[in-house]
C-alpha atoms as a PDB file:
ATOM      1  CA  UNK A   1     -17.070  18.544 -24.439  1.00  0.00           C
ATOM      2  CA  UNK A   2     -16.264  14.843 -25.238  1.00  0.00           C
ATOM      3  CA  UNK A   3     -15.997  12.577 -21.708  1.00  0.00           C
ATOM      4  CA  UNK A   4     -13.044  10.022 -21.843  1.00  0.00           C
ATOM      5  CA  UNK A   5     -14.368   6.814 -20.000  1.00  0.00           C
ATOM      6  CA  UNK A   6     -12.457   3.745 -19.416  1.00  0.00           C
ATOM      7  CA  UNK A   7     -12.888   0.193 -17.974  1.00  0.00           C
ATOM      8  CA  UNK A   8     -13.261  -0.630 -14.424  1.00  0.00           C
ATOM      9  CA  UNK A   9     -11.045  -2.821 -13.505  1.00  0.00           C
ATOM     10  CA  UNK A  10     -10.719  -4.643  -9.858  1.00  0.00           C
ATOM     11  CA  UNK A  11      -7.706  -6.727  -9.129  1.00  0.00           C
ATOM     12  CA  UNK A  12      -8.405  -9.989  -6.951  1.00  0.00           C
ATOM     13  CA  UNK A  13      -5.328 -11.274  -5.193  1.00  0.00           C
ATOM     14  CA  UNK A  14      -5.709 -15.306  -5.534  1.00  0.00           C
ATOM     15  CA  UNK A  15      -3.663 -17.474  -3.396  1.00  0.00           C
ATOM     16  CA  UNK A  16      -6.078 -20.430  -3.248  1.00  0.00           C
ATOM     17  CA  UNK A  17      -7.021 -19.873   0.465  1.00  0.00           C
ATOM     18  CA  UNK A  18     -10.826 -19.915   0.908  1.00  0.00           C
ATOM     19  CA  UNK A  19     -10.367 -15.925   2.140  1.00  0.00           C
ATOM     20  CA  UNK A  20      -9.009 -15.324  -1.428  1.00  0.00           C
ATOM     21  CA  UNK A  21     -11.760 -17.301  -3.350  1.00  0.00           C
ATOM     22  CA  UNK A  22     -14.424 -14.807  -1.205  1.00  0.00           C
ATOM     23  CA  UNK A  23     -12.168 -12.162  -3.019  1.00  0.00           C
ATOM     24  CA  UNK A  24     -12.372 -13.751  -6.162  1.00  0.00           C
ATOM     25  CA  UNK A  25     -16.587 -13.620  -5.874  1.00  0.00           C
ATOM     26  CA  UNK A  26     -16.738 -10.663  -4.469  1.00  0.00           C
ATOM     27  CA  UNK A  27     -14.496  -8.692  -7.084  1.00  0.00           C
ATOM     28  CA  UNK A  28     -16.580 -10.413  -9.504  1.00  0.00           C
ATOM     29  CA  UNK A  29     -19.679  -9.037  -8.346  1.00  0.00           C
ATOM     30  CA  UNK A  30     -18.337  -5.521  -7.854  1.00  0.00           C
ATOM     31  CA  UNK A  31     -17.172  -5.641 -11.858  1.00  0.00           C
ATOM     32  CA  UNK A  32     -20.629  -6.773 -12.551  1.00  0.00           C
ATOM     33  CA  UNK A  33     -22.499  -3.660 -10.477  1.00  0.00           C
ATOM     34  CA  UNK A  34     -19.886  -1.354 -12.438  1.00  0.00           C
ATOM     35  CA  UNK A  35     -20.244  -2.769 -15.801  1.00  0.00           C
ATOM     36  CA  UNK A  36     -16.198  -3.906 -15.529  1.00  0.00           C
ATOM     37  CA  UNK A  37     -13.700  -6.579 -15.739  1.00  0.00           C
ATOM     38  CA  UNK A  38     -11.657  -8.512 -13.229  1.00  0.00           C
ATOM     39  CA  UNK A  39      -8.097  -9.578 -13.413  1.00  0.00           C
ATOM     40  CA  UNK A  40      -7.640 -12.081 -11.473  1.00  0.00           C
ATOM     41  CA  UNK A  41      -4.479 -12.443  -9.912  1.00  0.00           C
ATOM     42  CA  UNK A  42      -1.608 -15.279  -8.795  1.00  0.00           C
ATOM     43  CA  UNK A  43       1.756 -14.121  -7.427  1.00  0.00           C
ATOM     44  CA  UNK A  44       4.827 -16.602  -6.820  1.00  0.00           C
ATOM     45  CA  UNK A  45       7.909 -16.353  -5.420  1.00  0.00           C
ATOM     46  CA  UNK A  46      11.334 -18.285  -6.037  1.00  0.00           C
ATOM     47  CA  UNK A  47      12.367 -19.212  -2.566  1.00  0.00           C
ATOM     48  CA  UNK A  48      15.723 -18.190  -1.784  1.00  0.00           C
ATOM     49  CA  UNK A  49      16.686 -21.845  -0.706  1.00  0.00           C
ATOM     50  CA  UNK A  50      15.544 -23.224  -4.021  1.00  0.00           C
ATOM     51  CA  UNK A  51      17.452 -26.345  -3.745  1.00  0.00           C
ATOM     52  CA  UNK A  52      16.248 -27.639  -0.264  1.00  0.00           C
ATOM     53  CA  UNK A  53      12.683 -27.672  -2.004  1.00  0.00           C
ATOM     54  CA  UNK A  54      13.559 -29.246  -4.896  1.00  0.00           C
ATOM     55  CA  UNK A  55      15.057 -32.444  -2.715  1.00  0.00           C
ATOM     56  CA  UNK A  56      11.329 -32.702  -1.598  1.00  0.00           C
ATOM     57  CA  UNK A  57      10.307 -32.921  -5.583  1.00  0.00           C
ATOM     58  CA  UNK A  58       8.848 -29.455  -5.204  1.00  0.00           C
ATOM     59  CA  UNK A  59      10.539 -27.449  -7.953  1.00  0.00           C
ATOM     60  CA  UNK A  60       7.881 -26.086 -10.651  1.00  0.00           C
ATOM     61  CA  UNK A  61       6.901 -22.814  -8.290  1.00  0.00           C
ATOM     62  CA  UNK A  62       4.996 -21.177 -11.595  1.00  0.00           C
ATOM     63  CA  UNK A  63       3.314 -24.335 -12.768  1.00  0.00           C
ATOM     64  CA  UNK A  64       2.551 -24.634  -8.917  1.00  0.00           C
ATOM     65  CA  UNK A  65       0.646 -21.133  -9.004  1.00  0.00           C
ATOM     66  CA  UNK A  66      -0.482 -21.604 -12.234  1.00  0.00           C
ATOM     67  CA  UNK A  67      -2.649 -24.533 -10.758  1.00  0.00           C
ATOM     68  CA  UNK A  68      -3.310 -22.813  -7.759  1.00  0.00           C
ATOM     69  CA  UNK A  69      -5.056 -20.049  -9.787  1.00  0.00           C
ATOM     70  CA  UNK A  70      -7.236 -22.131 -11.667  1.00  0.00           C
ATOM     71  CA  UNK A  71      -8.622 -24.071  -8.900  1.00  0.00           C
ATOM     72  CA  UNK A  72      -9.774 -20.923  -7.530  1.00  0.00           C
ATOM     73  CA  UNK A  73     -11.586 -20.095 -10.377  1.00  0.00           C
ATOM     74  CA  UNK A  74     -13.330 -23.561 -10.449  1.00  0.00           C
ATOM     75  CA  UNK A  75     -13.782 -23.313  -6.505  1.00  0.00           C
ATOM     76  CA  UNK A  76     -15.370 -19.246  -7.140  1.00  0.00           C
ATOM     77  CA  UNK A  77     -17.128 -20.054 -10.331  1.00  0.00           C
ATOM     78  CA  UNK A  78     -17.253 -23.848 -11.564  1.00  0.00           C
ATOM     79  CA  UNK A  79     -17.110 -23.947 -15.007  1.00  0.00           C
ATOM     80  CA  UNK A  80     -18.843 -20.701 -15.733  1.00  0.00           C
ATOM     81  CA  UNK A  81     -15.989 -18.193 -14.984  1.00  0.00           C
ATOM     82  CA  UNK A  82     -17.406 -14.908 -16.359  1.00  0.00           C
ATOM     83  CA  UNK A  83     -16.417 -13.643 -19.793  1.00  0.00           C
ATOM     84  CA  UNK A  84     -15.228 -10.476 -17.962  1.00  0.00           C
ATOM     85  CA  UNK A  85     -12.907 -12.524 -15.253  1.00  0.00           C
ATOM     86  CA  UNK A  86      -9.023 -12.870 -16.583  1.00  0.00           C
ATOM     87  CA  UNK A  87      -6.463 -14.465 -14.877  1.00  0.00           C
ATOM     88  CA  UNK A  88      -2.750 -14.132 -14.563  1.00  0.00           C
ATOM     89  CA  UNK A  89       0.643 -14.944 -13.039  1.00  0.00           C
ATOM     90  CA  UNK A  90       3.197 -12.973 -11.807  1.00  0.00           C
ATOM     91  CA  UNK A  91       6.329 -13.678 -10.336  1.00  0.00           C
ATOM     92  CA  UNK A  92       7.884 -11.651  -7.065  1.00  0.00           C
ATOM     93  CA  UNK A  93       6.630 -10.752  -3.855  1.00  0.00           C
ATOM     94  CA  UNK A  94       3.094 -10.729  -3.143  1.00  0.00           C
ATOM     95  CA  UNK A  95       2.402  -7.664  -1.635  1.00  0.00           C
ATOM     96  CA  UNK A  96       4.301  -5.823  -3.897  1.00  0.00           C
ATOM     97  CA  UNK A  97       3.397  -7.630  -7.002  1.00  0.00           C
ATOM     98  CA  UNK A  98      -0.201  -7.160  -6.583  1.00  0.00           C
ATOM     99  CA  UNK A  99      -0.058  -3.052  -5.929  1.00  0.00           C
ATOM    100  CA  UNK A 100       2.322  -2.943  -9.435  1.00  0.00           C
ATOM    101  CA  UNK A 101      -0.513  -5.021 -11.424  1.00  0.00           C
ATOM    102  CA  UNK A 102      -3.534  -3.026  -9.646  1.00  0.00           C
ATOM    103  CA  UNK A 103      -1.969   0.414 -11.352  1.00  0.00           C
ATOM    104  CA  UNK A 104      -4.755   2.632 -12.507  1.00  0.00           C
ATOM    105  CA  UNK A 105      -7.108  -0.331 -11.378  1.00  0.00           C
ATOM    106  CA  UNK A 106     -10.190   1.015  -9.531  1.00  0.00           C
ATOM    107  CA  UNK A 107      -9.546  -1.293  -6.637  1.00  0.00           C
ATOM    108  CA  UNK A 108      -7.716  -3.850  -5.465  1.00  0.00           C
ATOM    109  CA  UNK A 109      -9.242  -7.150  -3.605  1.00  0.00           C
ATOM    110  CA  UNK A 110      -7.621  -9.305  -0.966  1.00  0.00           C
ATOM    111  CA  UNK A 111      -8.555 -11.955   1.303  1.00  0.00           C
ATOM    112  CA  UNK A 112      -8.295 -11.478   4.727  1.00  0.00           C
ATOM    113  CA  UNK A 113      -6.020 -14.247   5.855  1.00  0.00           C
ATOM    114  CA  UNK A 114      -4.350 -16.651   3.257  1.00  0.00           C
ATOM    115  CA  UNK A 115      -1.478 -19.012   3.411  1.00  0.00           C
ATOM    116  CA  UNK A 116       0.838 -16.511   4.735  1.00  0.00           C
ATOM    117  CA  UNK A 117       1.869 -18.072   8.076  1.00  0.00           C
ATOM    118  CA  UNK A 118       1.725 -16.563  11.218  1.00  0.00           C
ATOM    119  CA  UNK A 119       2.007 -13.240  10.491  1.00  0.00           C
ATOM    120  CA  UNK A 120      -0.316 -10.389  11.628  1.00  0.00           C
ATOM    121  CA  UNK A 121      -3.385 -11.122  13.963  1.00  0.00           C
ATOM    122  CA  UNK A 122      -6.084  -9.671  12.252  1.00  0.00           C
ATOM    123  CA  UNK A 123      -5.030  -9.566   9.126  1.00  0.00           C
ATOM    124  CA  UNK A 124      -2.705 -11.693   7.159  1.00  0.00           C
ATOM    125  CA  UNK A 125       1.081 -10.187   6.375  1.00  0.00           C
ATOM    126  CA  UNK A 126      -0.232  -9.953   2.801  1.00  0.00           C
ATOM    127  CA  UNK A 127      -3.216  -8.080   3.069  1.00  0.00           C
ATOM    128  CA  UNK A 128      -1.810  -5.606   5.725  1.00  0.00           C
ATOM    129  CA  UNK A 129       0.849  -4.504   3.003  1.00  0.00           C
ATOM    130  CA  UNK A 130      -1.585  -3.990   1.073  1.00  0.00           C
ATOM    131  CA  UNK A 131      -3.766  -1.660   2.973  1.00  0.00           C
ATOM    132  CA  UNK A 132      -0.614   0.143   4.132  1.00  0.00           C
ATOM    133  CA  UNK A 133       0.851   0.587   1.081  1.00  0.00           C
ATOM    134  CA  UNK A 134      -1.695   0.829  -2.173  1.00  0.00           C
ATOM    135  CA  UNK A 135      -2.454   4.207  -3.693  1.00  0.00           C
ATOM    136  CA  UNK A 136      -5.565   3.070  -4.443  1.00  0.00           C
ATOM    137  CA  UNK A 137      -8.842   1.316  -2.602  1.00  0.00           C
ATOM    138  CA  UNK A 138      -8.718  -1.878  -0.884  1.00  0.00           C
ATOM    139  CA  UNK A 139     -11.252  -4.285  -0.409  1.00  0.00           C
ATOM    140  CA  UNK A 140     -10.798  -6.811   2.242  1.00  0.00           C
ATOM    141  CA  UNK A 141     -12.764  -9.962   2.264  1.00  0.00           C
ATOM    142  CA  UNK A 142     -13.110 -12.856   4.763  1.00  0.00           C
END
């Protein structure tokens, strides 16, 4: 009897909040104990009043997150982000974009609180979708 085995894989949530970078090493650790990978993960959102934030001179949202996810893997790892640590964007909402990309993962890691306003008092709005709503494991991290 042949056994099938495939990768672990653990998908951080990144938002560049210091909660999230804890993710980000913690994930990272986890892959390393289970001989897997991490995708590291960056979710942005078009805001619906597009316009008012573009009068500010706020406008690139992606390039925005795209920076935002690469400081965190500077801030988590300096410049010796592990060969098994990949990184990606995604656009939508956060909650739900993070349980699509962490399909068939092993788990999925979030910060505790990140820059997600006032929501929720023990956890951030994020997170607590999350936990409510992923088929599979989540790891919160402070």
């Amino acid at each position: 009897m042949s056994e099938v085995t495939s990768e672990v894989r653990i998908v951080v949530g990144v938002d560049g909040s210091t909660a999230s970078v804890n993710a980000l090493q913690e994930g990272a650790k986890l892959a390393a104990e289970l001989g897997g990978v991490v995708d590291a993960v960056a979710v942005w959102e078009m805001p619906t009043k597009h316009a008012s934030y573009a009068a500010l001179g706020i406008g690139n949202f992606e390039e925005g997150a795209r920076q935002v996810l690469a400081d965190a893997l500077f801030q988590a790892f300096g410049d010796n982000v592990p060969a098994s640590v990949s990184a990606r964007l995604i656009q939508g909402s956060a909650a739900t974009g993070l349980i699509s990309v962490a399909e068939g993962a092993r788990m999925l890691v979030v910060g505790r609180r990140g820059h997600g306003g006032l929501m929720g008092l023990l956890l951030g709005s994020v997170s607590a979708s999350v936990v409510n709503q992923s088929p599979i494991p989540v790891l919160v991290v402070q």
